[in-house]
PDB file of N, CA and C in Angstrom:
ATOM      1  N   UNK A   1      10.307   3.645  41.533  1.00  0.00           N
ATOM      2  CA  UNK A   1       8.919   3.825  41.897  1.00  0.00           C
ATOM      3  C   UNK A   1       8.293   4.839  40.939  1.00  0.00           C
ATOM      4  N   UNK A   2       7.157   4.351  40.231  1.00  0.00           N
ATOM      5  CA  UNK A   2       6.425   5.612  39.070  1.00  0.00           C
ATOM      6  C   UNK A   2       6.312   6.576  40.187  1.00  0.00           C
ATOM      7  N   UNK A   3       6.076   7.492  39.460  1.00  0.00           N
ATOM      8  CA  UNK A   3       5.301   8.671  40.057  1.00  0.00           C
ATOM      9  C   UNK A   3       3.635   9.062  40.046  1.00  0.00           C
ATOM     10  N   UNK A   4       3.009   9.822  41.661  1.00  0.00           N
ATOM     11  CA  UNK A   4       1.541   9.575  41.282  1.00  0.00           C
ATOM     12  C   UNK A   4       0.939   9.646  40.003  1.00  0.00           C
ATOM     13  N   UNK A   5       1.521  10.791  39.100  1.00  0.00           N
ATOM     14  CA  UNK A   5       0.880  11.420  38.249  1.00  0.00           C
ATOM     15  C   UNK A   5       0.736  10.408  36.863  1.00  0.00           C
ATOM     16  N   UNK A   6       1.401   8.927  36.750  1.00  0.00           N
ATOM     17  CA  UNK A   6       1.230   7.659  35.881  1.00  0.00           C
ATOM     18  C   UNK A   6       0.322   7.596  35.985  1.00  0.00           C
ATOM     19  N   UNK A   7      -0.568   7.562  37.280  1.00  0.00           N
ATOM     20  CA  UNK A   7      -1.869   6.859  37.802  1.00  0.00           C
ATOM     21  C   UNK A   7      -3.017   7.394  36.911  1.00  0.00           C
ATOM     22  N   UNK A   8      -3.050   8.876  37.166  1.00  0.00           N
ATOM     23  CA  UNK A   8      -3.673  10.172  36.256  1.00  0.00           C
ATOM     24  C   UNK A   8      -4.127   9.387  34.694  1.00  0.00           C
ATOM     25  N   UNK A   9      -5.195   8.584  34.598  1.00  0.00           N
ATOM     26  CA  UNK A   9      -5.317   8.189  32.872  1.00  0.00           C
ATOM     27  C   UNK A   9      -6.520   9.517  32.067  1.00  0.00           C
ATOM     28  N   UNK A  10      -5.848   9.839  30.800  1.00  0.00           N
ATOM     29  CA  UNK A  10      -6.572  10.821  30.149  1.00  0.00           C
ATOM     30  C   UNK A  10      -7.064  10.341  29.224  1.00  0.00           C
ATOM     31  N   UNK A  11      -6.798   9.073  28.890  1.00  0.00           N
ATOM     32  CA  UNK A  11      -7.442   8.502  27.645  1.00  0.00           C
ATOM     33  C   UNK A  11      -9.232   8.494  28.177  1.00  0.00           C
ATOM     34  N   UNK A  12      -9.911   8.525  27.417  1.00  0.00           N
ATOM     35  CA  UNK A  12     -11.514   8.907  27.534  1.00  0.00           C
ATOM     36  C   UNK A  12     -11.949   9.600  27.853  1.00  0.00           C
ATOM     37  N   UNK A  13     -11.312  11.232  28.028  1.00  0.00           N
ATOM     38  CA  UNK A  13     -11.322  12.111  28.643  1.00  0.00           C
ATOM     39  C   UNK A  13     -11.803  13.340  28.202  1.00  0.00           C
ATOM     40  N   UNK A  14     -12.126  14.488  28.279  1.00  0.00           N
ATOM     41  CA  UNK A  14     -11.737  15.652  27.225  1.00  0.00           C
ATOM     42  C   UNK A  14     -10.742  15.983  26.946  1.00  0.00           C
ATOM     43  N   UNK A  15      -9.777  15.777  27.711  1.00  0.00           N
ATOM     44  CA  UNK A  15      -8.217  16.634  27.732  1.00  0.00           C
ATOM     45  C   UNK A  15      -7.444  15.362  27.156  1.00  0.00           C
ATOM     46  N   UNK A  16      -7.473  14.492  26.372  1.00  0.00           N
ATOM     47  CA  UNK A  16      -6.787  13.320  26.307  1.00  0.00           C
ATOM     48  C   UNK A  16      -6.497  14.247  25.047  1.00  0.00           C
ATOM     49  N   UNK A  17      -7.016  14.918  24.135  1.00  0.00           N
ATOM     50  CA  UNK A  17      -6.331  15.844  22.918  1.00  0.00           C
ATOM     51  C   UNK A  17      -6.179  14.603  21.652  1.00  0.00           C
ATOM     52  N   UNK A  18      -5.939  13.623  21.448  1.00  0.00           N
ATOM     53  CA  UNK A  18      -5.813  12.936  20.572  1.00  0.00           C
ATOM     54  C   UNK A  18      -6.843  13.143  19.081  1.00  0.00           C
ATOM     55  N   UNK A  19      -8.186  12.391  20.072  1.00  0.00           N
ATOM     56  CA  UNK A  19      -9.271  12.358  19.000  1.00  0.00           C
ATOM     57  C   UNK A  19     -10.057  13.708  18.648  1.00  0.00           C
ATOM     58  N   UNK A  20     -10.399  14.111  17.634  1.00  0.00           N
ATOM     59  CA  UNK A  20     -10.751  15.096  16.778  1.00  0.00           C
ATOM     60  C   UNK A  20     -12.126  15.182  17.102  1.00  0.00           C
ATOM     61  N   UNK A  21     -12.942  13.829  16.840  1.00  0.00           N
ATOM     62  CA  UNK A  21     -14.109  13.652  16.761  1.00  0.00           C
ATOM     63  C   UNK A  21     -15.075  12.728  17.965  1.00  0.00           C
ATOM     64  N   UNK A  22     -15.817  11.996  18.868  1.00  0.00           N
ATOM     65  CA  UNK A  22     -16.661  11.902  19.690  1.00  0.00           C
ATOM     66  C   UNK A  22     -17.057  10.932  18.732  1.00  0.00           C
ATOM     67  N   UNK A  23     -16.806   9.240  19.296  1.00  0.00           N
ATOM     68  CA  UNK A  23     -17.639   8.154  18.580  1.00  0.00           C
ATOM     69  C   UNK A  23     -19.245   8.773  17.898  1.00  0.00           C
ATOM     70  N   UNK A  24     -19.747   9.711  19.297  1.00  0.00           N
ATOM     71  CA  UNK A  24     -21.510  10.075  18.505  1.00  0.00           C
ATOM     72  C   UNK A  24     -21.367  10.686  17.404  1.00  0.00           C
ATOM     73  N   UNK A  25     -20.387  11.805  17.073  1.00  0.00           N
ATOM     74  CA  UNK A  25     -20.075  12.447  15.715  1.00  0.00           C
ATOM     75  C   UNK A  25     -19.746  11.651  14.533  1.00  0.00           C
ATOM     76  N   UNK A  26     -18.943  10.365  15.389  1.00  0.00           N
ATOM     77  CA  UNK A  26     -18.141  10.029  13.614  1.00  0.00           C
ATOM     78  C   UNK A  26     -20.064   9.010  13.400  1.00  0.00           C
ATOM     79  N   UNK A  27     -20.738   8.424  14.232  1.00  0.00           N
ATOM     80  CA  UNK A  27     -21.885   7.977  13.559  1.00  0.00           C
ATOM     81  C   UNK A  27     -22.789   9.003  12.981  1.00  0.00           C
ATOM     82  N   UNK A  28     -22.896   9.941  13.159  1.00  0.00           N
ATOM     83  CA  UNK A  28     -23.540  11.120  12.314  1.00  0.00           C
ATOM     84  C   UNK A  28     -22.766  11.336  11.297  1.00  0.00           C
ATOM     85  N   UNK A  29     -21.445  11.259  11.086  1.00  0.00           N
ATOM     86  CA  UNK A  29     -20.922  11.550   9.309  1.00  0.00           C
ATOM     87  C   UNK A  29     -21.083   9.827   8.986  1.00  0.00           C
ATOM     88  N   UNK A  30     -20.904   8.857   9.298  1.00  0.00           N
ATOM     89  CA  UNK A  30     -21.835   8.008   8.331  1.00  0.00           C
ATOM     90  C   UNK A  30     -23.421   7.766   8.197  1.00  0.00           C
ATOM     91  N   UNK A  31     -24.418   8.691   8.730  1.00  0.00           N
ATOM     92  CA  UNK A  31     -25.863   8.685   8.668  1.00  0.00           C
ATOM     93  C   UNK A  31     -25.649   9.882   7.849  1.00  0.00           C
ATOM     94  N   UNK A  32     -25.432  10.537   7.996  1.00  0.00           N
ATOM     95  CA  UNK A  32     -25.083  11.951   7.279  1.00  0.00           C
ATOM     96  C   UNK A  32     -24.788  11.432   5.661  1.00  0.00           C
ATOM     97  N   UNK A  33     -23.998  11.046   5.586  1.00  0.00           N
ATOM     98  CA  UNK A  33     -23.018  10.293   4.301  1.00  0.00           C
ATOM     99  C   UNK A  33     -23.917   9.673   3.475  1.00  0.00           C
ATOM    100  N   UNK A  34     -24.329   8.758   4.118  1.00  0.00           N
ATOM    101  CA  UNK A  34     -25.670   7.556   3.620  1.00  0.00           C
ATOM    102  C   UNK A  34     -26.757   8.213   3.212  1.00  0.00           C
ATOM    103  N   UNK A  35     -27.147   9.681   3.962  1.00  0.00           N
ATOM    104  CA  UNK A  35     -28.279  10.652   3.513  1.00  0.00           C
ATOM    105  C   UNK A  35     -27.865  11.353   1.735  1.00  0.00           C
ATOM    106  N   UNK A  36     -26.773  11.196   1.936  1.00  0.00           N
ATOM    107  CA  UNK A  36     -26.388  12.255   0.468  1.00  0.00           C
ATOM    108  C   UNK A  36     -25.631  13.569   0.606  1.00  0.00           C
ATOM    109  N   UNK A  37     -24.956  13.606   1.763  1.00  0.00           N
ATOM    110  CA  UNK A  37     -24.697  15.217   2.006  1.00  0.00           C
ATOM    111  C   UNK A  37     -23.056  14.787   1.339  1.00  0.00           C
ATOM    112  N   UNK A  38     -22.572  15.145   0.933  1.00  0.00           N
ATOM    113  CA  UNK A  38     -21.274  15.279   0.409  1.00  0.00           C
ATOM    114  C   UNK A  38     -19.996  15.723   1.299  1.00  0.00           C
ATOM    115  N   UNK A  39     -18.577  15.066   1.227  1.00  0.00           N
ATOM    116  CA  UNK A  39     -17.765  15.041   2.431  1.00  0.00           C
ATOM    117  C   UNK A  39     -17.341  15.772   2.148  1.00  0.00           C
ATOM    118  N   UNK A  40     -17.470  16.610   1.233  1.00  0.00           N
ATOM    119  CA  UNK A  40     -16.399  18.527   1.501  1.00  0.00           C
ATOM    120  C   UNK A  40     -17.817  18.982   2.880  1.00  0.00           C
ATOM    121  N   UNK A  41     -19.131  19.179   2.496  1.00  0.00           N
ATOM    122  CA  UNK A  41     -20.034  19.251   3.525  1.00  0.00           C
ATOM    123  C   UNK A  41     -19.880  18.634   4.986  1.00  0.00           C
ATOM    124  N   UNK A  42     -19.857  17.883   4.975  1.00  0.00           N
ATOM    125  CA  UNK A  42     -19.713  17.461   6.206  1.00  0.00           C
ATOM    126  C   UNK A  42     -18.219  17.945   6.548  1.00  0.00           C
ATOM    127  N   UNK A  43     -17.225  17.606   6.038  1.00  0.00           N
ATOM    128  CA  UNK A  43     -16.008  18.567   6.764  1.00  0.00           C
ATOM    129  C   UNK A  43     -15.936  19.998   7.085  1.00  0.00           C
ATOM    130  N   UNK A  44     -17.143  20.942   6.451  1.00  0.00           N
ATOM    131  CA  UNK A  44     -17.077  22.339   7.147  1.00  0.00           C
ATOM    132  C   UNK A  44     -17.964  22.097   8.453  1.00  0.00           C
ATOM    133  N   UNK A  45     -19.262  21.308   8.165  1.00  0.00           N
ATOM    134  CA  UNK A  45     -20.039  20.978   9.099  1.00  0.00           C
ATOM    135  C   UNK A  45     -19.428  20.543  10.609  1.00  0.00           C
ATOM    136  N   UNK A  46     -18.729  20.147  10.643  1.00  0.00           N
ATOM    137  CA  UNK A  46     -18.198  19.287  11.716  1.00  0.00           C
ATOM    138  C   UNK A  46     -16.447  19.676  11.847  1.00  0.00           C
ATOM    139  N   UNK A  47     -16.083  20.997  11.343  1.00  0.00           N
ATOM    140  CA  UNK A  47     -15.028  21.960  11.252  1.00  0.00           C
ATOM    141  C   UNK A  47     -13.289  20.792  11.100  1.00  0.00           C
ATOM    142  N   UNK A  48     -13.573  19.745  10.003  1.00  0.00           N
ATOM    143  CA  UNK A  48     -12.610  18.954  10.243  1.00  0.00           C
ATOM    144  C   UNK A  48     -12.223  18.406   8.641  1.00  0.00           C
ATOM    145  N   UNK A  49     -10.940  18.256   8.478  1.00  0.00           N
ATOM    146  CA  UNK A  49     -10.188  17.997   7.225  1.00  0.00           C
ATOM    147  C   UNK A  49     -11.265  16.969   6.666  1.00  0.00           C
ATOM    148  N   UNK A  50     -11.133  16.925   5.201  1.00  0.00           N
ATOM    149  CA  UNK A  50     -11.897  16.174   4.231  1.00  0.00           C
ATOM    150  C   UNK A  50     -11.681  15.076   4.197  1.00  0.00           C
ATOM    151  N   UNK A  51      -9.741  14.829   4.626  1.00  0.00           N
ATOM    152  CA  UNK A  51      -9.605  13.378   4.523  1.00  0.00           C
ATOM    153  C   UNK A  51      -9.741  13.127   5.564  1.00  0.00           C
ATOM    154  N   UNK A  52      -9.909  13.642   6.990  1.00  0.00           N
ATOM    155  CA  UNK A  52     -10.827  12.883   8.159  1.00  0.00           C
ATOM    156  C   UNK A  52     -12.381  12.215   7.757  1.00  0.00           C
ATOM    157  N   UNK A  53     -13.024  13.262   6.786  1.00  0.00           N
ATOM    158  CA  UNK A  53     -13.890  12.261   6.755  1.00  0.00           C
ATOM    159  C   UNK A  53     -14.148  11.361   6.108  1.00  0.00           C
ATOM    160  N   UNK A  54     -13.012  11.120   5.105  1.00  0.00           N
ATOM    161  CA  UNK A  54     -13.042   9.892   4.066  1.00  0.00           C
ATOM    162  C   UNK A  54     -12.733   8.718   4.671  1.00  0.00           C
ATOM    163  N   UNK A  55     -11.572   9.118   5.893  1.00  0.00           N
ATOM    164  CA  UNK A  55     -10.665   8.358   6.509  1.00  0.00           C
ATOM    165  C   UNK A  55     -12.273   7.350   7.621  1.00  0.00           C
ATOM    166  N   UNK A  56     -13.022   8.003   7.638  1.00  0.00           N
ATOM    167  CA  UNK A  56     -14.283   7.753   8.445  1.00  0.00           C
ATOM    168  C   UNK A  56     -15.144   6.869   8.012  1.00  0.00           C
ATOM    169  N   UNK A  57     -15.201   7.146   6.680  1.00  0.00           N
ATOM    170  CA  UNK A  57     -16.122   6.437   5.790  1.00  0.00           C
ATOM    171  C   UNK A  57     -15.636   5.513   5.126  1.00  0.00           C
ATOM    172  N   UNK A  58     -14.250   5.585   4.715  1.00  0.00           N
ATOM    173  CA  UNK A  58     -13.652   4.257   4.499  1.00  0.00           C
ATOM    174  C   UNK A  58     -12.384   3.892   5.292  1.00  0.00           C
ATOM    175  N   UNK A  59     -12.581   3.248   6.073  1.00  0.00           N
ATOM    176  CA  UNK A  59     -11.132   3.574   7.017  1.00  0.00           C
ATOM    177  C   UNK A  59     -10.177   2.901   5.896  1.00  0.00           C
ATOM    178  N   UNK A  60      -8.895   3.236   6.052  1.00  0.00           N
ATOM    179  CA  UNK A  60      -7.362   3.000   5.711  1.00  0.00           C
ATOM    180  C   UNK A  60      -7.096   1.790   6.201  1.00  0.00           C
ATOM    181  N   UNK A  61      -6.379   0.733   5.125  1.00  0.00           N
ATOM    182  CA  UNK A  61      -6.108  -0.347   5.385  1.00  0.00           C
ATOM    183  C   UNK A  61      -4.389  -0.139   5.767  1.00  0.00           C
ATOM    184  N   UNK A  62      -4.129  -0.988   6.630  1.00  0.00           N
ATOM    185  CA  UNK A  62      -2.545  -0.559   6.833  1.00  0.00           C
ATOM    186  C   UNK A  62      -1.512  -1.784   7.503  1.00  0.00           C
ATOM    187  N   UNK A  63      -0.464  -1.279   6.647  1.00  0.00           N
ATOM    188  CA  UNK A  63      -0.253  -2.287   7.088  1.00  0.00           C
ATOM    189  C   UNK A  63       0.841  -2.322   8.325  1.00  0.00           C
ATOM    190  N   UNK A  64       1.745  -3.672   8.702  1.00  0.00           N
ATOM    191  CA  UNK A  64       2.098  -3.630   9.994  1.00  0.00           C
ATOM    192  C   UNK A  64       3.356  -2.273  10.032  1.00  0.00           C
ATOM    193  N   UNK A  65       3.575  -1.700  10.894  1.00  0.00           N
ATOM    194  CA  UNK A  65       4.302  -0.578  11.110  1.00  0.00           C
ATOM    195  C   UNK A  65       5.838  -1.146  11.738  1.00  0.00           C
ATOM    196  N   UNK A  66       6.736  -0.727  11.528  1.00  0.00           N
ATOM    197  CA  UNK A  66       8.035  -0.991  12.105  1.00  0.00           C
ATOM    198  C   UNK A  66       7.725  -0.225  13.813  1.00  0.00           C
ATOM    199  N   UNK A  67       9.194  -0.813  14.350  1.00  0.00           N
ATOM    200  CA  UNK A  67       8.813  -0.128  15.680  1.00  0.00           C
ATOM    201  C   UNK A  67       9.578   1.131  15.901  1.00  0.00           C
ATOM    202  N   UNK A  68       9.054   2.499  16.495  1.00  0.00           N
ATOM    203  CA  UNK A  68      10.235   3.654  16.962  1.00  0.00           C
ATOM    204  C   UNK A  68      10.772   2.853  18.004  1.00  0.00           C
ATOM    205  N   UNK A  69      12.290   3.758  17.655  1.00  0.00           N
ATOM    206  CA  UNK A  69      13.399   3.623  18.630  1.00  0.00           C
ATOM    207  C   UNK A  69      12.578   4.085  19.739  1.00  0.00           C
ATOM    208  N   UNK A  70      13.438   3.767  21.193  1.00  0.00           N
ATOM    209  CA  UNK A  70      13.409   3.908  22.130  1.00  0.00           C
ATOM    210  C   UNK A  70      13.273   5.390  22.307  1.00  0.00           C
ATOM    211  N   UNK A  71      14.189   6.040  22.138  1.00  0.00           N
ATOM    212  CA  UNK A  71      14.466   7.810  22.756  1.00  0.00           C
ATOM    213  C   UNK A  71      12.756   8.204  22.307  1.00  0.00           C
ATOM    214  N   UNK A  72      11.904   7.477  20.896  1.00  0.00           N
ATOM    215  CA  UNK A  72      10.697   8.444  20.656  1.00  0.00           C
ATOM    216  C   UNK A  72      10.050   8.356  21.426  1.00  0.00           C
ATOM    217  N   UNK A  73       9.697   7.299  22.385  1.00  0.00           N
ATOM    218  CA  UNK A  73       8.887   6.835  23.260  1.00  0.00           C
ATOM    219  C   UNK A  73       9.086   6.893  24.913  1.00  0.00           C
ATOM    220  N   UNK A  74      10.379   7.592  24.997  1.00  0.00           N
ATOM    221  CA  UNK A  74      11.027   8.249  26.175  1.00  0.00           C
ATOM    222  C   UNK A  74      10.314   9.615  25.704  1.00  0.00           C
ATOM    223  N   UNK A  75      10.445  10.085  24.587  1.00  0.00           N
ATOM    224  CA  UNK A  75      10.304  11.760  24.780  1.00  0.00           C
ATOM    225  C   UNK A  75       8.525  11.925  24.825  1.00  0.00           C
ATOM    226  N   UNK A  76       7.773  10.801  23.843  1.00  0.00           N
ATOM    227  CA  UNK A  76       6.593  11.261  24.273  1.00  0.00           C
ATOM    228  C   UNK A  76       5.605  10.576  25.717  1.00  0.00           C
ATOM    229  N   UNK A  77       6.479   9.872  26.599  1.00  0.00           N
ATOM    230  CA  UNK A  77       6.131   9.966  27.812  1.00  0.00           C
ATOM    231  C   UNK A  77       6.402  11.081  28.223  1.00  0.00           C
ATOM    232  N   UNK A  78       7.804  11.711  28.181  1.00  0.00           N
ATOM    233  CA  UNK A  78       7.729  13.046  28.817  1.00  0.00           C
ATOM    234  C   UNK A  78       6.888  14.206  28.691  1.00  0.00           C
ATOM    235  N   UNK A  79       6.175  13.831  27.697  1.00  0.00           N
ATOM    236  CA  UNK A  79       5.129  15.109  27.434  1.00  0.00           C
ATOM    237  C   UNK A  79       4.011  14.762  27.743  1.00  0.00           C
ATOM    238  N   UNK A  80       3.591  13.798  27.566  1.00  0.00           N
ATOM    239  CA  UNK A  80       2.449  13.285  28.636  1.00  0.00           C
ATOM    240  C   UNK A  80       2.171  13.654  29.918  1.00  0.00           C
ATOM    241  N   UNK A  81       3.397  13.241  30.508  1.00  0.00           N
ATOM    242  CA  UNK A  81       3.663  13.441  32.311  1.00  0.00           C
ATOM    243  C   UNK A  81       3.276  15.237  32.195  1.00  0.00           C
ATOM    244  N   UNK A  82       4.477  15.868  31.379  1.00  0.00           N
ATOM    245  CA  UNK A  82       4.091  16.979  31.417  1.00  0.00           C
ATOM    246  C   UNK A  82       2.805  17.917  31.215  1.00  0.00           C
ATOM    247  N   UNK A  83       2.291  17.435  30.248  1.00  0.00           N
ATOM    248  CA  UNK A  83       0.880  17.671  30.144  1.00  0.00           C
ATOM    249  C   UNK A  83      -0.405  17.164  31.791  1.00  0.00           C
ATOM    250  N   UNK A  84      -0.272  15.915  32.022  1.00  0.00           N
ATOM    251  CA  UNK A  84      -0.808  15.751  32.921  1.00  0.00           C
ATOM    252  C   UNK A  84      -0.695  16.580  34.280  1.00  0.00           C
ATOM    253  N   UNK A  85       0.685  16.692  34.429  1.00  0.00           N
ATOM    254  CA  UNK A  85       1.247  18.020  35.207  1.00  0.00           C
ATOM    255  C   UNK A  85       0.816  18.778  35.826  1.00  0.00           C
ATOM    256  N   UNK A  86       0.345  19.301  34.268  1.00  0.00           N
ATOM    257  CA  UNK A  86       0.090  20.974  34.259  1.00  0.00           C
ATOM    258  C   UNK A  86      -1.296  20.295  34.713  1.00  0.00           C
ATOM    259  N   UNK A  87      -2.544  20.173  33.857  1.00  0.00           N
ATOM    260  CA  UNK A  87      -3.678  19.618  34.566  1.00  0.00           C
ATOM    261  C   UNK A  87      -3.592  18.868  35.702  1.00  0.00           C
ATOM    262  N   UNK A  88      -3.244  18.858  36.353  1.00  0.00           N
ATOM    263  CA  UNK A  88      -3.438  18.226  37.717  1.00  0.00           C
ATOM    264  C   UNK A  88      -2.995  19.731  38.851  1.00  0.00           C
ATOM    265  N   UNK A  89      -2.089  20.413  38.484  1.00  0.00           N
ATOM    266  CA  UNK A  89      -1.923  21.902  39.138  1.00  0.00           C
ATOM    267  C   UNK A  89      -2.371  23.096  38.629  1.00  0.00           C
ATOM    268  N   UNK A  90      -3.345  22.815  37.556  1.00  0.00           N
ATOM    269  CA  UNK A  90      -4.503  24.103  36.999  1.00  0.00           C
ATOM    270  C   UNK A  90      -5.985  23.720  38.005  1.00  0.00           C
ATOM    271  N   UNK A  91      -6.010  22.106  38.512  1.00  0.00           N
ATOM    272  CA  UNK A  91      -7.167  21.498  38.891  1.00  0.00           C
ATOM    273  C   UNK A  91      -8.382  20.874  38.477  1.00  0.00           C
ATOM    274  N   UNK A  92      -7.636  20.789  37.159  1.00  0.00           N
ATOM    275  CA  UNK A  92      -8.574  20.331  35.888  1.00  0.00           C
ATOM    276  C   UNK A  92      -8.755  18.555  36.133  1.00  0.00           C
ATOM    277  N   UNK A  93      -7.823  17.744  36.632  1.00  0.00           N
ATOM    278  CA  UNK A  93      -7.961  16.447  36.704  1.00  0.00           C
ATOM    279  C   UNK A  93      -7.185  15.863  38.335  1.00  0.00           C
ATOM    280  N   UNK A  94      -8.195  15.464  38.740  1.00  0.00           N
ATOM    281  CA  UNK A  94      -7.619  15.134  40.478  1.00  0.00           C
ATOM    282  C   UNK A  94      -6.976  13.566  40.389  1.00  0.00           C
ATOM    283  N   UNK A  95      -5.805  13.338  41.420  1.00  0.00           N
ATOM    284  CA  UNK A  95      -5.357  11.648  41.259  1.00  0.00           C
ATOM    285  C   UNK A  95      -6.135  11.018  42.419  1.00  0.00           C
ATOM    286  N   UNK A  96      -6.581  10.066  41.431  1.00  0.00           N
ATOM    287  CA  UNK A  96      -6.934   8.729  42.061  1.00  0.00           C
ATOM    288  C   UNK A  96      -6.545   8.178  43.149  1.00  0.00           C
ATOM    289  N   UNK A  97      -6.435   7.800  44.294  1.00  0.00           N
ATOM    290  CA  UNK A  97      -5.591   7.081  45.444  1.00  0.00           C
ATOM    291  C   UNK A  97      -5.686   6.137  45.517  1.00  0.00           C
ATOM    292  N   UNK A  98      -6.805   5.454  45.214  1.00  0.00           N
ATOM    293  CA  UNK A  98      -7.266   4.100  44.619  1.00  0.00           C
ATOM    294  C   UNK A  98      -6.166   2.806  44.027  1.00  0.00           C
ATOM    295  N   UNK A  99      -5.527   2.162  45.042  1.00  0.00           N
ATOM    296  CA  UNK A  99      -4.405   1.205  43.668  1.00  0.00           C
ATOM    297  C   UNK A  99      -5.535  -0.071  43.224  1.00  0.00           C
ATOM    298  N   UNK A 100      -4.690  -0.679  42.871  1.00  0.00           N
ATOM    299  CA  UNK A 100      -5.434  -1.769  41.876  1.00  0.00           C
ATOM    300  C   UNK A 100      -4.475  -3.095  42.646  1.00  0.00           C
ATOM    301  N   UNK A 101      -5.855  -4.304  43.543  1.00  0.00           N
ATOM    302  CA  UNK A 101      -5.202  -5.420  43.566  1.00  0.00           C
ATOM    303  C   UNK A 101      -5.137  -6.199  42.824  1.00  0.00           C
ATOM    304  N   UNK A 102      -3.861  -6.936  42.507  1.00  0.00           N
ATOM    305  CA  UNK A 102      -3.266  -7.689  41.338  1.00  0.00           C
ATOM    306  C   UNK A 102      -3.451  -9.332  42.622  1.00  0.00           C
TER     307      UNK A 102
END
């Protein structure tokens, strides 16, 4: 049986920690960009590495990725859970009780 704290989703969140930047920001460094301001500029502007904003303006083509072993994807669930954890007993993110009919 998962535990409640699976339920807990942080993706779209503030605390999800992943993304750097706010879809509204990365469209201001390409209006920004298109204006003429230069991407060393906009990376102090918006307090973020240079190749974030190149990576913005031209995204990276890539190609297909092999898969991690198992144990990587055991350990970064565990830090997830753990992270969620802690926010859920600081009171920063409340669980849902809500299930989902299938």
């Amino acid at each position: 049986m998962p535990l409640k704290i699976e339920n807990i989703k942080l993706a779209g969140t503030k605390f999800y920690g992943r993304a750097k930047l706010s879809p509204e920001q990365r469209q201001a460094i390409q209006i920004l960009a298109r204006e003429g301001y230069s991407q060393r500029k906009l990376a102090a502007m918006f307090n973020v590495s240079k190749r974030l904003i190149q990576s913005i303006l031209s995204p990276p083509v890539r190609k297909h990725s092999k898969q991690y072993p198992t144990e990587y994807w055991t350990e970064l669930k565990r830090k997830c859970r753990k992270k969620k954890i802690d926010l859920y007993k600081n009171g920063k993110i409340k669980f849902n009780n809500k299930l989902k009919n299938k």
